[in-house]
Protein backbone atom coordinates (compact mmCIF):
# COMPACT_ATOMS: atom_id res chain seq x y z
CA UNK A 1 142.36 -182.06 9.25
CA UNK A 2 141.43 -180.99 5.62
CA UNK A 3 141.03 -177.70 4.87
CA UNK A 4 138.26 -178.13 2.21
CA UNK A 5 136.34 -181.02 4.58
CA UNK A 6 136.07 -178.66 7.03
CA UNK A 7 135.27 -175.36 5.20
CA UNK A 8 132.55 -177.40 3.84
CA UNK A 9 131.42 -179.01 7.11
CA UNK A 10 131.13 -175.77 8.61
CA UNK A 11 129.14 -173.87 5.73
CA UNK A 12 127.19 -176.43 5.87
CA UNK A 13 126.20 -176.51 9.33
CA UNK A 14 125.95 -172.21 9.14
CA UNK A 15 122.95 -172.96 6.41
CA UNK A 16 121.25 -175.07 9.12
CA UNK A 17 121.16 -172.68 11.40
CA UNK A 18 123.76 -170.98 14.20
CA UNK A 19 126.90 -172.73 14.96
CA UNK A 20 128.03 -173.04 18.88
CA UNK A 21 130.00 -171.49 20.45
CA UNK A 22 132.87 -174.51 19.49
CA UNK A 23 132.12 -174.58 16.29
CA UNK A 24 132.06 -170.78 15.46
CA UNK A 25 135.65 -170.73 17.15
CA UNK A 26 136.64 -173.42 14.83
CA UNK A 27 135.37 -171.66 11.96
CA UNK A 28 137.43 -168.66 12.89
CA UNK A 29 140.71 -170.72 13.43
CA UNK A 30 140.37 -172.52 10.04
CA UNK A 31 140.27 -168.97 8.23
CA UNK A 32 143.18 -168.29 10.10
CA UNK A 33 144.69 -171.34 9.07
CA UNK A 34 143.90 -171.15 5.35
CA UNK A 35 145.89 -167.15 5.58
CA UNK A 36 148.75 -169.22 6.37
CA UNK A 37 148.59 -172.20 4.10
CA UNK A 38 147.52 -170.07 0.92
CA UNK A 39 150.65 -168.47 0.24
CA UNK A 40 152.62 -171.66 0.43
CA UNK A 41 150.86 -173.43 -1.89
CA UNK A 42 152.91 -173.92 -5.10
CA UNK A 43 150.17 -175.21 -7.60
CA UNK A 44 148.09 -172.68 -9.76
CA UNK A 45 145.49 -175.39 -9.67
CA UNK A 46 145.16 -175.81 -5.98
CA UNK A 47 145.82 -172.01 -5.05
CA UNK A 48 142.81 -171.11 -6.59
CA UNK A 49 140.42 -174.36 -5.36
CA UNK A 50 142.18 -173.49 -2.17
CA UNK A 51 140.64 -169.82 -2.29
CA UNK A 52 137.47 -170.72 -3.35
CA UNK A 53 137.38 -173.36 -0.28
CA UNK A 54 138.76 -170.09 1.68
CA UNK A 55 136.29 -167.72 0.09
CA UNK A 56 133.35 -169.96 1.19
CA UNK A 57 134.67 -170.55 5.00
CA UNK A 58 134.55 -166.30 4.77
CA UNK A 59 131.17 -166.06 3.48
CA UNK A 60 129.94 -168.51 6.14
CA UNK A 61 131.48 -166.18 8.64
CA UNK A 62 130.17 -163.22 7.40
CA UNK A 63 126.56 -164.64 7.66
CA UNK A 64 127.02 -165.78 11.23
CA UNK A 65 128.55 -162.90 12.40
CA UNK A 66 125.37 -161.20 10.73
CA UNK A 67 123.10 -163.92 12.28
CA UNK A 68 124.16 -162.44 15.70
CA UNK A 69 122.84 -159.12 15.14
């Protein structure tokens, strides 16, 4: 699994339209993921790609969970 890959897979697939039921479950579990892989990354650089990447898999969240209002 990468972390970025599949931040990007998945905000991709929320601007196309709802995610299933799997794949909103896998969104969840990769921000989960990224809360515990953040903090050990050592590299300025890569922290903050890393919580862009992290920032985007949130906003893709948001607008599902908003999409199921």
């Amino acid at each position: 699994m990468t972390l970025d890959a599949d931040a990007y897979g998945y905000a991709l697939g929320v601007l196309k339209g709802p995610l299933d039921e799997r794949r909103g479950e896998g969104l969840i579990r990769l921000m989960a993921v990224f809360e515990k892989v953040l903090p050990a990354i050592d590299d300025e650089y890569a922290t903050k790609y890393y919580t862009h990447v992290r920032d985007m898999a949130v906003l893709a969240a948001e607008v599902e969970t908003l999409r199921e209002k």
